[in-house]
PDB file of N, CA and C in Angstrom:
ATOM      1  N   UNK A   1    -205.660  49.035 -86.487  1.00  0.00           N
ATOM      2  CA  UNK A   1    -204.790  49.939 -85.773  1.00  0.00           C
ATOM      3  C   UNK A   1    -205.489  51.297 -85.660  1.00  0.00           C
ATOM      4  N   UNK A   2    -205.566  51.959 -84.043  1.00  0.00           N
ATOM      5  CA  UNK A   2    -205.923  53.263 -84.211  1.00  0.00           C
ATOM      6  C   UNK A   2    -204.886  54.328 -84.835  1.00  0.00           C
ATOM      7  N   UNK A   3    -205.608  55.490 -85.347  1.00  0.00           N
ATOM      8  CA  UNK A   3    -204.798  56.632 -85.902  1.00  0.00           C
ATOM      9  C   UNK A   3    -205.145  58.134 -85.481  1.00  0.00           C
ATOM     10  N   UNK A   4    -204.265  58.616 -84.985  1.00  0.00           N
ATOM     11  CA  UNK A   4    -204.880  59.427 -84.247  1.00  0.00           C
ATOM     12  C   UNK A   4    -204.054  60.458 -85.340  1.00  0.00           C
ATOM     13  N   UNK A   5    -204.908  61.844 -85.705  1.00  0.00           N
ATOM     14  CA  UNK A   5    -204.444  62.804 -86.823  1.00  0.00           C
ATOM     15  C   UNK A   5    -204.433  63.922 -86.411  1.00  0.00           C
ATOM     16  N   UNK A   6    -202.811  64.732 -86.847  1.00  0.00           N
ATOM     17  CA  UNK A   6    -203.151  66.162 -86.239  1.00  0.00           C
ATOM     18  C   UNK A   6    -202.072  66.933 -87.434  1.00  0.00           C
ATOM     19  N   UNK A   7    -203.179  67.701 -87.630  1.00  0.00           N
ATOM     20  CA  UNK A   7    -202.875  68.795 -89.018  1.00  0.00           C
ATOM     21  C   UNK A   7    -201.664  69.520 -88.165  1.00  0.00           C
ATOM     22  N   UNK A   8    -200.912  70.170 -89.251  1.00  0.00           N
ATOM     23  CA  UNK A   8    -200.138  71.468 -89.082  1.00  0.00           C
ATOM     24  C   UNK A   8    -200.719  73.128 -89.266  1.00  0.00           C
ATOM     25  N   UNK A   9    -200.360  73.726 -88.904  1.00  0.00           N
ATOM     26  CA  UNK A   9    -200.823  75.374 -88.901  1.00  0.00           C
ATOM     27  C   UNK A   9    -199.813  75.893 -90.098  1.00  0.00           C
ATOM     28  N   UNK A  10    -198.812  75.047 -89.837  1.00  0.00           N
ATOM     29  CA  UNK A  10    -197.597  76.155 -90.807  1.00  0.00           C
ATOM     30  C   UNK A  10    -197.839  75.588 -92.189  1.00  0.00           C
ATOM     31  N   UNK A  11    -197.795  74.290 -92.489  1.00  0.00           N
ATOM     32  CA  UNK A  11    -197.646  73.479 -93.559  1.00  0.00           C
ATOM     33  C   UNK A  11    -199.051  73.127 -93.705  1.00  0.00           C
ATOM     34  N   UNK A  12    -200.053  73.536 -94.969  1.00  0.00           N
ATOM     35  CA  UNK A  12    -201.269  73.361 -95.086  1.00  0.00           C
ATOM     36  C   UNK A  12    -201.126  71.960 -95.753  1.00  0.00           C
ATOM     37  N   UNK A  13    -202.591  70.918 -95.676  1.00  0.00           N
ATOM     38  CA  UNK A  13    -202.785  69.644 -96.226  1.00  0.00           C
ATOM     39  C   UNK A  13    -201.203  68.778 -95.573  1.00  0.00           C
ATOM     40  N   UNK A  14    -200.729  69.137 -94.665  1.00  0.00           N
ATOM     41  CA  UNK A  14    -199.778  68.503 -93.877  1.00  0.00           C
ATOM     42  C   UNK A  14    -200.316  67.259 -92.602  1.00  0.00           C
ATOM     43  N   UNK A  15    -200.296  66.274 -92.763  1.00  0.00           N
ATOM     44  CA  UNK A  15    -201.106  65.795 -91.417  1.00  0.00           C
ATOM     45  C   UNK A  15    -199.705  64.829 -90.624  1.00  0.00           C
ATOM     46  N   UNK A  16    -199.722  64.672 -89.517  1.00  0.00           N
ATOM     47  CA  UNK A  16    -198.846  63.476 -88.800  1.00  0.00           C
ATOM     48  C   UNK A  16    -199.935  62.532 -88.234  1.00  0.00           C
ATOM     49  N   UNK A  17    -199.436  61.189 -88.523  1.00  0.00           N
ATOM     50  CA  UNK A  17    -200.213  60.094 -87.919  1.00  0.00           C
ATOM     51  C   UNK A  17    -200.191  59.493 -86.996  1.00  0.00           C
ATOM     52  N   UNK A  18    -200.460  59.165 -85.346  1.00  0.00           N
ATOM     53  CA  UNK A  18    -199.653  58.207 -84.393  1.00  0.00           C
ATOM     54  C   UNK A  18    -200.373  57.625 -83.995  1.00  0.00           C
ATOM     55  N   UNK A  19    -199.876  56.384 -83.287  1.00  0.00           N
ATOM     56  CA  UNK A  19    -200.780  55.412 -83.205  1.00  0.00           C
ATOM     57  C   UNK A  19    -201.641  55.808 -81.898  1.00  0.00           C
ATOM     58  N   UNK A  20    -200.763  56.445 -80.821  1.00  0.00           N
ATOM     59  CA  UNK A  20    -201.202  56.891 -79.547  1.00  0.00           C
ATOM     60  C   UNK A  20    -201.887  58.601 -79.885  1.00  0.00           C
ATOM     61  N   UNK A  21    -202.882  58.468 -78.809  1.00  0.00           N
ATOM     62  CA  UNK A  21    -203.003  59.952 -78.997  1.00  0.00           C
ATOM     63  C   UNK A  21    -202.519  61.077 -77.810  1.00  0.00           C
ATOM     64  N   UNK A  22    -201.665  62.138 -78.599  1.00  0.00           N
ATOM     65  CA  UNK A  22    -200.601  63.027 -77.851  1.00  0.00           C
ATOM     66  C   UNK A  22    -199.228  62.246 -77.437  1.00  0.00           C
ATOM     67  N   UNK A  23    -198.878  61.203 -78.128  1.00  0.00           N
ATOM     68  CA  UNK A  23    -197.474  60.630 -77.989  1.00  0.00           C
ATOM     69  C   UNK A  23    -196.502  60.859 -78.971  1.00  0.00           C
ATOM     70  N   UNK A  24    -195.440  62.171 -79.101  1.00  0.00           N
ATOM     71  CA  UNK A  24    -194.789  63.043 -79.916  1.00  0.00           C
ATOM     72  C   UNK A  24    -193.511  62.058 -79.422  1.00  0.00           C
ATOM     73  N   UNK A  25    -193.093  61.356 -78.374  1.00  0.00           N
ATOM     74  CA  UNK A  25    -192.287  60.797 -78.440  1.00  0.00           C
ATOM     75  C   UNK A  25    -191.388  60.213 -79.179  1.00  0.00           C
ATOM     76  N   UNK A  26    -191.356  59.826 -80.046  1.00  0.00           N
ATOM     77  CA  UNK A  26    -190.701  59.237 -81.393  1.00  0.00           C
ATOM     78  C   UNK A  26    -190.841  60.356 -82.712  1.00  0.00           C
ATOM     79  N   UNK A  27    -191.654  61.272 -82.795  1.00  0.00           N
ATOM     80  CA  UNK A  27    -191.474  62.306 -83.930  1.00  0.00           C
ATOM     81  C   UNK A  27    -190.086  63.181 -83.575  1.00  0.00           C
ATOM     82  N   UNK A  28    -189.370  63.387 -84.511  1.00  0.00           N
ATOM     83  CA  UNK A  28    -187.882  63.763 -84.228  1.00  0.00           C
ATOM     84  C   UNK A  28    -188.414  65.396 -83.852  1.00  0.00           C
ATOM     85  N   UNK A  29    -187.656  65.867 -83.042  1.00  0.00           N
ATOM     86  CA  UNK A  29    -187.545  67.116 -83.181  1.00  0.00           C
ATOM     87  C   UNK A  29    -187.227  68.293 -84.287  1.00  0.00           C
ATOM     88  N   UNK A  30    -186.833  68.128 -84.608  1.00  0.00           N
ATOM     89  CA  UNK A  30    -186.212  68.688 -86.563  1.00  0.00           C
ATOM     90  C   UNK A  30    -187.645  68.939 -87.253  1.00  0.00           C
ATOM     91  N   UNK A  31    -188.441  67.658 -87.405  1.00  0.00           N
ATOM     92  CA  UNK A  31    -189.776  67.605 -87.890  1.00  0.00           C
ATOM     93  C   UNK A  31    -190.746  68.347 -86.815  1.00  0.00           C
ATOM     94  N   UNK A  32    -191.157  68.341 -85.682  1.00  0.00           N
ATOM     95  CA  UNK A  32    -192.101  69.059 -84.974  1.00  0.00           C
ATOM     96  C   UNK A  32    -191.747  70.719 -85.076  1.00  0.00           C
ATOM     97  N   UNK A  33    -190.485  71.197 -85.500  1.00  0.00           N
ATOM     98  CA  UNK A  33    -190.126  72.501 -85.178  1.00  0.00           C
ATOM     99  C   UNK A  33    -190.725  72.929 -86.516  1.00  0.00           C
ATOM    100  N   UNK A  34    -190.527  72.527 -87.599  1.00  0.00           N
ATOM    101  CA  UNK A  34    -190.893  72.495 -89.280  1.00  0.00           C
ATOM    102  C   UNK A  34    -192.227  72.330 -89.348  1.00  0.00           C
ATOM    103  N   UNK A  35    -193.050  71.191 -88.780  1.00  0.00           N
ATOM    104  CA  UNK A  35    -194.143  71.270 -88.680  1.00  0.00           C
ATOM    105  C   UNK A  35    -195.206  72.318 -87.884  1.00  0.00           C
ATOM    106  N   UNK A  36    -194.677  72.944 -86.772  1.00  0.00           N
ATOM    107  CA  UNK A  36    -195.037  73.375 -85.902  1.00  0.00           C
ATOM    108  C   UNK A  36    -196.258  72.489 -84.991  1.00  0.00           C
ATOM    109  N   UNK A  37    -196.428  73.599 -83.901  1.00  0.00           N
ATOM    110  CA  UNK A  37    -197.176  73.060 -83.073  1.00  0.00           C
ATOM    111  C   UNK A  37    -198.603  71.991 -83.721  1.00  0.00           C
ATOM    112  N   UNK A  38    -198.533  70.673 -83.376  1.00  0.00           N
ATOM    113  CA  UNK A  38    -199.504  69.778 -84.023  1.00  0.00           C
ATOM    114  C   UNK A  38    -200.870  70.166 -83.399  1.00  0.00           C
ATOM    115  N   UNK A  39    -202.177  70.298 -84.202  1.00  0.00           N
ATOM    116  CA  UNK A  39    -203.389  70.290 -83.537  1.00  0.00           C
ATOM    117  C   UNK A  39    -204.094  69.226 -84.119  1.00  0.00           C
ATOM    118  N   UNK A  40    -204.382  68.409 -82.462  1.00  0.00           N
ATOM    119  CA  UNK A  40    -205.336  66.834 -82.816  1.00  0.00           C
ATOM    120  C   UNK A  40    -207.076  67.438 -84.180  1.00  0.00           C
ATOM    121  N   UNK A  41    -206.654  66.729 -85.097  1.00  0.00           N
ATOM    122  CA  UNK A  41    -207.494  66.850 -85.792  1.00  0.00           C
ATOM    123  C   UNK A  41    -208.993  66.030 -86.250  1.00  0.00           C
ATOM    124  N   UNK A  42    -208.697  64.499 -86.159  1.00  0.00           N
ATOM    125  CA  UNK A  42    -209.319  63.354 -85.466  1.00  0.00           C
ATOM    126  C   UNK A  42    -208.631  62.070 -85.705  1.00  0.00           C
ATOM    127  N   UNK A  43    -209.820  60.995 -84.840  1.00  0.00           N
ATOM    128  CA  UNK A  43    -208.677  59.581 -85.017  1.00  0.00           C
ATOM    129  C   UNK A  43    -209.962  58.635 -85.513  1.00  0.00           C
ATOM    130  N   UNK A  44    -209.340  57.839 -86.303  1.00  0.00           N
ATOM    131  CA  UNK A  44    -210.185  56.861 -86.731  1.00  0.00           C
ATOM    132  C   UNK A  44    -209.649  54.792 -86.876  1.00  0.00           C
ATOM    133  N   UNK A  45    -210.066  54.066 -87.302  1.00  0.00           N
ATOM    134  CA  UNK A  45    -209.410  53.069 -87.086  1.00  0.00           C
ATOM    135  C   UNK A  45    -208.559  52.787 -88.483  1.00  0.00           C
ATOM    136  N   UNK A  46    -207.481  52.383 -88.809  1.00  0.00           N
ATOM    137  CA  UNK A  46    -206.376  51.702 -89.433  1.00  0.00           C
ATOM    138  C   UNK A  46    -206.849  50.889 -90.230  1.00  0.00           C
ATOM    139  N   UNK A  47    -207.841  50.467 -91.395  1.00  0.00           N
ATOM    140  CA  UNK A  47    -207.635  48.942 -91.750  1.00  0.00           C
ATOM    141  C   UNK A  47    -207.265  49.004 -93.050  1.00  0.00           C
ATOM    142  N   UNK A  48    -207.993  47.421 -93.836  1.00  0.00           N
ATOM    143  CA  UNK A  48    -207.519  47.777 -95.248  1.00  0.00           C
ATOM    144  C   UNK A  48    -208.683  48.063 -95.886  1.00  0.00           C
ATOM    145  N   UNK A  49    -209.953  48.378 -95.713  1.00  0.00           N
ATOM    146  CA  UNK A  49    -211.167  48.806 -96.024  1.00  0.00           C
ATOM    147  C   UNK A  49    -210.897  50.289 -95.946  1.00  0.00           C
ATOM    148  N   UNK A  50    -210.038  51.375 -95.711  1.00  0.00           N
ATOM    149  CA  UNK A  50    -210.272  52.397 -95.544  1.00  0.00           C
ATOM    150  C   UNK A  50    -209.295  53.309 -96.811  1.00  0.00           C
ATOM    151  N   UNK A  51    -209.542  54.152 -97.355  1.00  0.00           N
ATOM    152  CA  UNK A  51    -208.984  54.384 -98.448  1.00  0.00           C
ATOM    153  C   UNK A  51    -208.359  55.622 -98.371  1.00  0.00           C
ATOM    154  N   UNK A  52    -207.170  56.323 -98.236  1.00  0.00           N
ATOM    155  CA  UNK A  52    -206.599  57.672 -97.704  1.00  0.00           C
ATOM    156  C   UNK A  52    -206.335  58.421 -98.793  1.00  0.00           C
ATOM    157  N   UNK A  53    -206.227  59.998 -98.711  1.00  0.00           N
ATOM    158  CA  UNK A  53    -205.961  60.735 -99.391  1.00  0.00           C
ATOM    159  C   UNK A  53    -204.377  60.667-100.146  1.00  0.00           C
ATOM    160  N   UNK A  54    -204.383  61.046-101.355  1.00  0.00           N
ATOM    161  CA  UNK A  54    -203.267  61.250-102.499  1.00  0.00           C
ATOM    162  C   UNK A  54    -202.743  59.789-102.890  1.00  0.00           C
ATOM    163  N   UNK A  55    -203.517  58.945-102.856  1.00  0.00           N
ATOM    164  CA  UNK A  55    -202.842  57.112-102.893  1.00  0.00           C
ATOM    165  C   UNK A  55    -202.180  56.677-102.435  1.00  0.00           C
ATOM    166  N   UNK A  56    -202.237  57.414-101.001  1.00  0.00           N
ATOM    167  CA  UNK A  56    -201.132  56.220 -99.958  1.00  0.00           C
ATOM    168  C   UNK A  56    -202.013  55.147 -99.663  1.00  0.00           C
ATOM    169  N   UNK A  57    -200.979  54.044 -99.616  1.00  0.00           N
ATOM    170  CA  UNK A  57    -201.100  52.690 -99.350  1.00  0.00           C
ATOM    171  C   UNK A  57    -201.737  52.703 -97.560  1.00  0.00           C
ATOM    172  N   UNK A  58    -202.766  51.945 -97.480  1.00  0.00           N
ATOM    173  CA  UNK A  58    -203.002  51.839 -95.570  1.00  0.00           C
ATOM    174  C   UNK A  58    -201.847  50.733 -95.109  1.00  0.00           C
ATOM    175  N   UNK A  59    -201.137  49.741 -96.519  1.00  0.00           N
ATOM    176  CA  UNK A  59    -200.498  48.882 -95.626  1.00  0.00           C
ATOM    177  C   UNK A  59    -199.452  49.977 -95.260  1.00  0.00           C
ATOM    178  N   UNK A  60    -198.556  50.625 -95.975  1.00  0.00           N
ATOM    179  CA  UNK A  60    -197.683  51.284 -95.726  1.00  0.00           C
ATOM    180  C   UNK A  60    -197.538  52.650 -95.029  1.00  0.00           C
ATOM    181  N   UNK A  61    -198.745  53.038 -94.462  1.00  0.00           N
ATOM    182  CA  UNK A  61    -199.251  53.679 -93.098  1.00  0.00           C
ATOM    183  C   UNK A  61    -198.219  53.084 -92.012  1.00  0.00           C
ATOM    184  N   UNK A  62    -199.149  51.872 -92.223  1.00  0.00           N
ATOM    185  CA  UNK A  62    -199.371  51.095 -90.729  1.00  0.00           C
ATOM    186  C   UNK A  62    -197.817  50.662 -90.705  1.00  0.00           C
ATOM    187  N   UNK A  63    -197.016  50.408 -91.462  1.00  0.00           N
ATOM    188  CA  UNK A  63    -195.794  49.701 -91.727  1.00  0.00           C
ATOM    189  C   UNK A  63    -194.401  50.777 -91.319  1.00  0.00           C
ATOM    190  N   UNK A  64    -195.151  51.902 -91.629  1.00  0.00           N
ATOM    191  CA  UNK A  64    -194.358  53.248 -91.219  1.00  0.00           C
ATOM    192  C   UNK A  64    -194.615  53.608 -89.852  1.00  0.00           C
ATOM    193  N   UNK A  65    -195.615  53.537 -89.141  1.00  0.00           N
ATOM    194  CA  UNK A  65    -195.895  53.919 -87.870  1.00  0.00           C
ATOM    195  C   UNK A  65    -195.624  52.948 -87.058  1.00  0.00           C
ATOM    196  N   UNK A  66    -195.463  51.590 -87.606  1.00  0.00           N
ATOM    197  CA  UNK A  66    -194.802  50.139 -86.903  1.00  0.00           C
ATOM    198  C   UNK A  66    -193.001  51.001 -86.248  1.00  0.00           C
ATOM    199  N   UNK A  67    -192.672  51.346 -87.173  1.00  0.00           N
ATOM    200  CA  UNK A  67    -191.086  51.220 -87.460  1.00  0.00           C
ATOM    201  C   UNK A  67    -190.983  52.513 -86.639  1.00  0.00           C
ATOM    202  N   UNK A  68    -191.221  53.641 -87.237  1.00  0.00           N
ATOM    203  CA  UNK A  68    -191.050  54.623 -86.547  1.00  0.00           C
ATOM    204  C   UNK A  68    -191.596  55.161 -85.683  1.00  0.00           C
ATOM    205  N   UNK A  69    -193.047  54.898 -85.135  1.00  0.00           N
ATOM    206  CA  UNK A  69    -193.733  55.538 -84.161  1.00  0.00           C
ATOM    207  C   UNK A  69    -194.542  56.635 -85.131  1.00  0.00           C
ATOM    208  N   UNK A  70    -194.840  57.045 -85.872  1.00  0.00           N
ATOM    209  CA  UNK A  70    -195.595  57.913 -86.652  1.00  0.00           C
ATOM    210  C   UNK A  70    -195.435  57.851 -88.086  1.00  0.00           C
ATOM    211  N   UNK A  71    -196.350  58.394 -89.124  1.00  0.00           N
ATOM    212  CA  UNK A  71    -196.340  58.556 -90.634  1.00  0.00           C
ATOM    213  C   UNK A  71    -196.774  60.296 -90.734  1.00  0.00           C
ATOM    214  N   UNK A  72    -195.770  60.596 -91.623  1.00  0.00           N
ATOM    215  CA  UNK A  72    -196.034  62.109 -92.144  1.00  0.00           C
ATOM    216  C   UNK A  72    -196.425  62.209 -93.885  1.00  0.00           C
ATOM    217  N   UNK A  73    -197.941  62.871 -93.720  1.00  0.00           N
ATOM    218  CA  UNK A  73    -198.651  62.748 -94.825  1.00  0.00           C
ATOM    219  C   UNK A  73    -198.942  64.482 -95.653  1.00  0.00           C
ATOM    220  N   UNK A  74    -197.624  64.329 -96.650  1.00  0.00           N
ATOM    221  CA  UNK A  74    -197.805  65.917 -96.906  1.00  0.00           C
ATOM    222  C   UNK A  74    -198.367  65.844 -98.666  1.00  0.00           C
ATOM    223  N   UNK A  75    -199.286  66.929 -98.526  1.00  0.00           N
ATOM    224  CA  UNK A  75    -199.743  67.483-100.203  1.00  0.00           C
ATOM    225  C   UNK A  75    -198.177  66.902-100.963  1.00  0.00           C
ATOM    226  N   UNK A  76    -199.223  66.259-102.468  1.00  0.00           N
ATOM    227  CA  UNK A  76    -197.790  65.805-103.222  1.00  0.00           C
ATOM    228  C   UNK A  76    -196.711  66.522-103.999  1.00  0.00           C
ATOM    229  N   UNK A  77    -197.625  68.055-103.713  1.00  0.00           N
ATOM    230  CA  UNK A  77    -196.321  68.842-104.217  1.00  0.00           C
ATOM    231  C   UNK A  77    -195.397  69.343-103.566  1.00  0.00           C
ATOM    232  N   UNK A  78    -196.013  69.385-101.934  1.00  0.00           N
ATOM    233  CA  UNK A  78    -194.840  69.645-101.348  1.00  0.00           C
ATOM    234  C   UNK A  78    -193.806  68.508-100.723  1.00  0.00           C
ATOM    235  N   UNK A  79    -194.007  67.527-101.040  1.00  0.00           N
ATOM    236  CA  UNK A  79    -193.113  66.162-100.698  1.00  0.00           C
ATOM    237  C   UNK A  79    -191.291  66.167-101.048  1.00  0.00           C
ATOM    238  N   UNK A  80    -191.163  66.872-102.464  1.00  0.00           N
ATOM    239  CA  UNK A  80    -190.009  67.050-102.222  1.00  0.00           C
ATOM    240  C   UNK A  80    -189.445  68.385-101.501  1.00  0.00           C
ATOM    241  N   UNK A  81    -190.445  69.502-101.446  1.00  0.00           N
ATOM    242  CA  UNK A  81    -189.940  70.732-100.900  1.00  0.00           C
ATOM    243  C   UNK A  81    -189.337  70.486 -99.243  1.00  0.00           C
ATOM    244  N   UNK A  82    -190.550  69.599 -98.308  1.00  0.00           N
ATOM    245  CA  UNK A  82    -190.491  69.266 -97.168  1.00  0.00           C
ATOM    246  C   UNK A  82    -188.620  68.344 -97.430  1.00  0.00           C
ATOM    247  N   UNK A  83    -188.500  67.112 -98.043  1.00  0.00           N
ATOM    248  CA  UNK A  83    -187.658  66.339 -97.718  1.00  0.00           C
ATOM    249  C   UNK A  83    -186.371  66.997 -98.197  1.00  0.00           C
ATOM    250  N   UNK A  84    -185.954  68.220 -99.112  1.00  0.00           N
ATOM    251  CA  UNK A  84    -184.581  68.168 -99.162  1.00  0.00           C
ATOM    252  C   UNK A  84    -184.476  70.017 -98.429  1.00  0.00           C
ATOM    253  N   UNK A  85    -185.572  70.176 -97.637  1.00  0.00           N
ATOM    254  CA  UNK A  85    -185.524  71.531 -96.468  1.00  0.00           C
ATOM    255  C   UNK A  85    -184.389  71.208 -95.848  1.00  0.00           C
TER     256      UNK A  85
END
C-alpha cells in the first residue's frame, strides 16, 4: 500500500497518513483545523518489511487507513493530550 505523509506545523512529530496523495476527503474536519494546514512531507510504500516510528504496528496502519481513509501518528506523549482536546 502507498503512504503518502504530511507533517503538521502546529503539532510537532505529528504526521497524517493517506493512501492517496492530497485526498483530505475522509480526514474529519475537527482534526484538520487542530492539525492545521498539512504539508506533504513524503510517500513511501506500506509493507510488512518496513518498520515505523514509536512501535506502531504497519498491519494496523494499513487497517486504519482501510476503514477510515487515513492514520494519525502523534509523539506518545501527546496521544492523550490530542484525544481528550
Amino acid at each position: 500500500m502507498q503512504c503518502y505523509v504530511y507533517r503538521s506545523r502546529r503539532k510537532q512529530g505529528s504526521f497524517l497518513f493517506l493512501p492517496e496523495r492530497d485526498n483530505f476527503e475522509r480526514v474529519p474536519e475537527v482534526l484538520l483545523k487542530i492539525f492545521g494546514v498539512p504539508e506533504f512531507s513524503f510517500e513511501f510504500f506500506l509493507d510488512d518489511e518496513r518498520q515505523l516510528q514509536f512501535n506502531i504496528a504497519v498491519s494496523e496502519v494499513r487497517r486504519v487507513m482501510q476503514e477510515n481513509g487515513f492514520f494519525l501518528q502523534l509523539p506518545p506523549n501527546e496521544e492523550t493530550r490530542w484525544l481528550n482536546s
